[in-house]
C-alpha atoms as a PDB file:
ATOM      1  CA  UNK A   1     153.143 200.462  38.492  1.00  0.00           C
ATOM      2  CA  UNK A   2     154.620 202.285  35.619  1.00  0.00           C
ATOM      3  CA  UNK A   3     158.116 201.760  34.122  1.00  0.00           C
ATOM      4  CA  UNK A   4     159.778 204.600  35.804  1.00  0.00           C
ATOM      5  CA  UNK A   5     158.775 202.703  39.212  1.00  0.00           C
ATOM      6  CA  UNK A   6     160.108 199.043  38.024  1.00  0.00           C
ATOM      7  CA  UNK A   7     163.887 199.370  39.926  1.00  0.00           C
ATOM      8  CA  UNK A   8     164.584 195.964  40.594  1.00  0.00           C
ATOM      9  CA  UNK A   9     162.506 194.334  38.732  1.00  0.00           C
ATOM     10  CA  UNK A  10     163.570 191.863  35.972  1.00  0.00           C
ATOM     11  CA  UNK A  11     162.251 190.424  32.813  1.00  0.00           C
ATOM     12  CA  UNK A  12     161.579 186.346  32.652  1.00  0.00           C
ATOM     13  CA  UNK A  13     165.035 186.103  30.092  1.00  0.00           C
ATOM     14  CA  UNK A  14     167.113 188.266  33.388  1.00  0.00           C
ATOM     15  CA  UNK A  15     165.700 186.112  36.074  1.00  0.00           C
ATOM     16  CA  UNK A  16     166.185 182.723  34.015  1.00  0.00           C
ATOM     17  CA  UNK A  17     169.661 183.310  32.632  1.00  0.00           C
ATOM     18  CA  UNK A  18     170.539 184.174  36.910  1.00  0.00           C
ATOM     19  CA  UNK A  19     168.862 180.821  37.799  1.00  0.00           C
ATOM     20  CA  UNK A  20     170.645 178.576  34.844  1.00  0.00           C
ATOM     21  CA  UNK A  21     167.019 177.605  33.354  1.00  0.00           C
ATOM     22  CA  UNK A  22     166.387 178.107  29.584  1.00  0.00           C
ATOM     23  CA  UNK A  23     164.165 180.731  28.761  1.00  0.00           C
ATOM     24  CA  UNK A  24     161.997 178.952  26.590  1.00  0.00           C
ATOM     25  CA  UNK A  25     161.636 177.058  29.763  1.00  0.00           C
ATOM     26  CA  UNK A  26     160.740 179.649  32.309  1.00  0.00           C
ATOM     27  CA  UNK A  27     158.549 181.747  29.611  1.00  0.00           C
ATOM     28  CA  UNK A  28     156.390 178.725  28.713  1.00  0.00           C
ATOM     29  CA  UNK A  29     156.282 176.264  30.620  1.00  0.00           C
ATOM     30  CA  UNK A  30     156.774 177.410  34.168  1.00  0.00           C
ATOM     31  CA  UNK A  31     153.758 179.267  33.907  1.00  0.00           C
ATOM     32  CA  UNK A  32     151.714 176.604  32.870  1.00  0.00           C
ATOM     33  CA  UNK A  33     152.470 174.044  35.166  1.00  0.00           C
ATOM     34  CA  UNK A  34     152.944 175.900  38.084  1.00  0.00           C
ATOM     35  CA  UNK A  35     149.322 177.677  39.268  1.00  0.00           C
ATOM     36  CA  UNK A  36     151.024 179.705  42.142  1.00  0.00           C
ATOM     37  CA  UNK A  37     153.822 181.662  39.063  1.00  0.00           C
ATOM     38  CA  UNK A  38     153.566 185.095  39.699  1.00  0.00           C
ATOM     39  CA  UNK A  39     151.584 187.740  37.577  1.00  0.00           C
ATOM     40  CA  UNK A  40     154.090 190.428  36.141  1.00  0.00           C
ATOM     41  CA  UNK A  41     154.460 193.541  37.727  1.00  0.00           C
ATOM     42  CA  UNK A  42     154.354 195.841  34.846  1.00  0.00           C
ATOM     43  CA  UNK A  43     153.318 194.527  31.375  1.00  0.00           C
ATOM     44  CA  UNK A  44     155.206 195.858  28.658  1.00  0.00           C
ATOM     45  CA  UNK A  45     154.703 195.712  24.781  1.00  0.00           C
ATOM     46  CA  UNK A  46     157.379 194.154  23.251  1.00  0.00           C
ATOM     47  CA  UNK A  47     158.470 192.137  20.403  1.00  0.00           C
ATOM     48  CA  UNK A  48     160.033 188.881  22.050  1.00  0.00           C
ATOM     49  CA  UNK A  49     161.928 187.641  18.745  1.00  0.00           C
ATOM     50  CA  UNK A  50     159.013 189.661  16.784  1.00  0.00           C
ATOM     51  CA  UNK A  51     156.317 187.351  17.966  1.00  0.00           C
ATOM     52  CA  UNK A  52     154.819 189.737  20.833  1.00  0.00           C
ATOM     53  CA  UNK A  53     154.537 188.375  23.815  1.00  0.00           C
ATOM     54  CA  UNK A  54     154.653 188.278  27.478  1.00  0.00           C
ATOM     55  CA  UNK A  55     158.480 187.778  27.367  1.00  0.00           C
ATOM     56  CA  UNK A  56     159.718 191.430  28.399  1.00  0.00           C
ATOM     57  CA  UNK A  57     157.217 191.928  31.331  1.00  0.00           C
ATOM     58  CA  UNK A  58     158.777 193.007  34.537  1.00  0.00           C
ATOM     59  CA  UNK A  59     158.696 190.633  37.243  1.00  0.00           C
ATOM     60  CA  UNK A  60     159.683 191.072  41.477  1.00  0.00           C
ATOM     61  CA  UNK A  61     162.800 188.373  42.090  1.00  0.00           C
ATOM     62  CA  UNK A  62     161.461 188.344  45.216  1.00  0.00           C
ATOM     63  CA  UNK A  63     158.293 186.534  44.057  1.00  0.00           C
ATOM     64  CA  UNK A  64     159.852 184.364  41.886  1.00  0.00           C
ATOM     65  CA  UNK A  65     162.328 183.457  44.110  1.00  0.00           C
ATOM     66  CA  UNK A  66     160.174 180.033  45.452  1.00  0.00           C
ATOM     67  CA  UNK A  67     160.859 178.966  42.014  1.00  0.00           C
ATOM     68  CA  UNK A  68     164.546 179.274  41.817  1.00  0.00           C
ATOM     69  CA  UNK A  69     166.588 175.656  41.631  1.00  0.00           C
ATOM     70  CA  UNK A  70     167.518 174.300  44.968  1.00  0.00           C
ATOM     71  CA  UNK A  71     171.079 173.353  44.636  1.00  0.00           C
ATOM     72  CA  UNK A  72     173.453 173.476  47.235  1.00  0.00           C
ATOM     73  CA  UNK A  73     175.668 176.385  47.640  1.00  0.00           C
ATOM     74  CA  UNK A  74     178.854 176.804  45.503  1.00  0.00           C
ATOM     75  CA  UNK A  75     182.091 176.192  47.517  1.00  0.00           C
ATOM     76  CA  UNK A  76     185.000 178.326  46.501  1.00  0.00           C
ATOM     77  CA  UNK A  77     188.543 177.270  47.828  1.00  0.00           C
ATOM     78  CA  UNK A  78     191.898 179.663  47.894  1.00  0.00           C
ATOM     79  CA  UNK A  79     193.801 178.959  44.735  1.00  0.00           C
ATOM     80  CA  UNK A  80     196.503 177.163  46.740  1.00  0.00           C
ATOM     81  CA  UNK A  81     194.256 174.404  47.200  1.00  0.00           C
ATOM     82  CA  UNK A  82     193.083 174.443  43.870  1.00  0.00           C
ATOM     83  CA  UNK A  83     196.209 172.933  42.794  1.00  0.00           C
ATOM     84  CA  UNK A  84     196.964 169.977  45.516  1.00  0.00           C
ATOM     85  CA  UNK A  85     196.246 166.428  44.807  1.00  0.00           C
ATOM     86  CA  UNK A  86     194.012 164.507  47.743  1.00  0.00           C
ATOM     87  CA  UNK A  87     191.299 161.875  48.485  1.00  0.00           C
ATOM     88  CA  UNK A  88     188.431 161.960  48.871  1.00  0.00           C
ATOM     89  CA  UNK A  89     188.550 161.975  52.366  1.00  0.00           C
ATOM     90  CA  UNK A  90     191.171 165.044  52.034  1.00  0.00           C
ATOM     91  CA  UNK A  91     188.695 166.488  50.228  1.00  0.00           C
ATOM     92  CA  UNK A  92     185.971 166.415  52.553  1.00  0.00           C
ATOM     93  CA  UNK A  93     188.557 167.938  55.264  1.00  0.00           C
ATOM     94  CA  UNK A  94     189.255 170.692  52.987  1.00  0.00           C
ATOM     95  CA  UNK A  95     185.798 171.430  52.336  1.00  0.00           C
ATOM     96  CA  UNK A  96     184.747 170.870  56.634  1.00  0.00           C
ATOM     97  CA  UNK A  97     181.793 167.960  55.521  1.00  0.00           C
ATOM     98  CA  UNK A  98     181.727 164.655  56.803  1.00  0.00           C
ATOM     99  CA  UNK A  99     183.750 161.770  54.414  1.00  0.00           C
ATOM    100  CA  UNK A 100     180.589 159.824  54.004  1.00  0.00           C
ATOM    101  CA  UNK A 101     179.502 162.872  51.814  1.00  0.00           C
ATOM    102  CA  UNK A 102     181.798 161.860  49.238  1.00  0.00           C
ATOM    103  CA  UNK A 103     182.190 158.037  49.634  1.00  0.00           C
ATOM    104  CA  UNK A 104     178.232 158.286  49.250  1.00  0.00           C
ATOM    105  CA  UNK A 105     178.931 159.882  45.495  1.00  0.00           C
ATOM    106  CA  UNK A 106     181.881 157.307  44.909  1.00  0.00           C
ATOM    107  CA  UNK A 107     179.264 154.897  45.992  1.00  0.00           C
ATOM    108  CA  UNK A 108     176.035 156.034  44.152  1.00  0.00           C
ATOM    109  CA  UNK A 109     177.433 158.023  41.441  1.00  0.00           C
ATOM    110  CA  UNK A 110     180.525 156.893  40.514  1.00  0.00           C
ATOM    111  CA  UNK A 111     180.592 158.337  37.227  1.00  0.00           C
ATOM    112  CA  UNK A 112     180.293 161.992  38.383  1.00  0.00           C
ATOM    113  CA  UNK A 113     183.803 161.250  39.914  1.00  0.00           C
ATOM    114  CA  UNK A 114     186.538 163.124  37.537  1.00  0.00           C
ATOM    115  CA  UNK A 115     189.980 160.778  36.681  1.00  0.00           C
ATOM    116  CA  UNK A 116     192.476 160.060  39.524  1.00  0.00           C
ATOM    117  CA  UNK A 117     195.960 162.055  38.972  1.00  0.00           C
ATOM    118  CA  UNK A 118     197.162 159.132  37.575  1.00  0.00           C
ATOM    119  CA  UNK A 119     194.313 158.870  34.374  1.00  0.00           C
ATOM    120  CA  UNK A 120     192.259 156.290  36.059  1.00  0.00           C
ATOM    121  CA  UNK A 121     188.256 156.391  35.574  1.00  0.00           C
ATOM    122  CA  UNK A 122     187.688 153.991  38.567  1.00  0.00           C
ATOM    123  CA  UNK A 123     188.088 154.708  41.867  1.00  0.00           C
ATOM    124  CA  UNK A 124     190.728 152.541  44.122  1.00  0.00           C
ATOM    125  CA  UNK A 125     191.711 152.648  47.615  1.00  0.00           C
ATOM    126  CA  UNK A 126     194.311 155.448  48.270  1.00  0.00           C
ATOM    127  CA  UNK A 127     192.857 157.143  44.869  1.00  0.00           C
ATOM    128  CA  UNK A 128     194.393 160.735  44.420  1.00  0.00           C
ATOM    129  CA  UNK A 129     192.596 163.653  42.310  1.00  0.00           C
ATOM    130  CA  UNK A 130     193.008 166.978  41.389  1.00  0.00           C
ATOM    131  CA  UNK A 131     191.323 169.624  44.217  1.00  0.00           C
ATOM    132  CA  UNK A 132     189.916 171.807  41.219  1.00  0.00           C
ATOM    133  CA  UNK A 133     187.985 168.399  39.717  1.00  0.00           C
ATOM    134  CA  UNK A 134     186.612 167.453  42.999  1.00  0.00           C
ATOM    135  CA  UNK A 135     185.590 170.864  43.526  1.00  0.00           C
ATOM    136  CA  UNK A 136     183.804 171.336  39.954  1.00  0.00           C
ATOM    137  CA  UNK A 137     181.894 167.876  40.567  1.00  0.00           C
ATOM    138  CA  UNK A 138     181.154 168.713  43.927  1.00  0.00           C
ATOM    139  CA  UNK A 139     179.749 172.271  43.117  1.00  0.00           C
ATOM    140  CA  UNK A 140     177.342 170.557  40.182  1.00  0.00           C
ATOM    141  CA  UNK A 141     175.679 168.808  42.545  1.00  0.00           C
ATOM    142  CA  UNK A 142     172.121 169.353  41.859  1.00  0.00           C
ATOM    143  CA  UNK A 143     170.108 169.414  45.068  1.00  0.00           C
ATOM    144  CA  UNK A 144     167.834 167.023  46.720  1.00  0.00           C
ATOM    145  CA  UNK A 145     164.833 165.845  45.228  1.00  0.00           C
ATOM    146  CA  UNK A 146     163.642 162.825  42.894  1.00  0.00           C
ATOM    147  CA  UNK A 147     165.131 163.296  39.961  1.00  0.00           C
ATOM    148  CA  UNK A 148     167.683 165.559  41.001  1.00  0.00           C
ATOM    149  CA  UNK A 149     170.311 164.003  38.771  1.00  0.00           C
ATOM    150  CA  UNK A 150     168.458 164.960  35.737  1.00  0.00           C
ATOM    151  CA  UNK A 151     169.061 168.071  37.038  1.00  0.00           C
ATOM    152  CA  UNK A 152     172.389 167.758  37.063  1.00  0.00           C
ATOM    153  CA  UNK A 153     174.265 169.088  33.398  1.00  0.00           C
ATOM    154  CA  UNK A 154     177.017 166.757  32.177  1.00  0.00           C
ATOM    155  CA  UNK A 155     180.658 167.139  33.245  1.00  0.00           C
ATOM    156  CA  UNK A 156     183.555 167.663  31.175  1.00  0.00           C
ATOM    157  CA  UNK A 157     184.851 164.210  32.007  1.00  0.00           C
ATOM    158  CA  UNK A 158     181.723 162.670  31.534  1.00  0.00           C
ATOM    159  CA  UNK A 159     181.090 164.661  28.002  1.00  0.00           C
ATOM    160  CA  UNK A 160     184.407 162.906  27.111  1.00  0.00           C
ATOM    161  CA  UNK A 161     183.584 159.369  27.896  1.00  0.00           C
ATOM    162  CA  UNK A 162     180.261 159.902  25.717  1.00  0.00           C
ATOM    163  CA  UNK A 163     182.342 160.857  22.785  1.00  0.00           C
ATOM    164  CA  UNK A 164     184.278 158.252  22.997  1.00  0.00           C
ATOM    165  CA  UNK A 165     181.493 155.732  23.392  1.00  0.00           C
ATOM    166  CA  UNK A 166     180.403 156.989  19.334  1.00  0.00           C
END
């Protein structure tokens, strides 16, 4: 396949940067620990940072697609939700998913929770928080899988309390 045929193709730095992986990641070791990575579909020449490389070959998305993360969809509310103040149950009514969705994260993960309205870091019965937190921690959720929470990249509240643990 020459270039003039590569519509739709992407490069490895494209494809990662759509994905959220690090290129360094999906250039050097993807390929390496995963057997079944695809071959490119058109090798190019190029300089990748100067050092040559396999970094601007074109690759099908379709192909790499098996590879993608599996995280859960992204919800998206109206803004006029975005602004109420509910629990966690009233969250889970806004978003149509059982409660025990988000009594299971309370439970499990209770640091992924963001503060109540009223500043507080632990949850309490009748708790109240901001529709746009819930909805930021709930669309961070990192997918099934062991491991999955390493997966899972730090939340603004949770950046905060490691600062303030220096």
């Amino acid at each position: 396949m020459t270039e003039e045929h590569a519509e739709g193709l992407v490069t490895l730095r494209e494809w990662a940067e759509r994905c959220g992986y690090s290129y360094n990641y999906v250039l050097n070791i993807m390929p390496r620990h995963y057997p079944d990575f695809p071959e490119p579909r058109v090798r190019r020449k190029g300089d990748v940072g100067r050092g040559g490389g396999s970094g601007n070959n074109l690759y099908d998305p379709a192909e790499l697609e098996k590879f993608r993360p599996r995280r859960p969809d992204p919800v998206e509310l109206p803004d006029e939700d975005l602004v109420k103040r509910v629990t966690l149950n009233g969250f889970a009514a806004l978003l149509g998913v059982p409660s025990s969705s988000l009594t299971q994260i309370k439970d499990d993960r209770p640091d992924t929770l963001p503060p109540t309205v009223d500043g507080q870091r632990q949850w309490y019965r009748g708790a109240r928080y901001h529709v746009r937190d819930l909805l930021l921690m709930w669309n961070s959720r990192p997918g099934r899988g062991r491991g999955s929470d390493k997966r899972r990249s730090p939340l603004p509240w949770q950046r905060a309390d490691a600062d303030s643990d220096r």
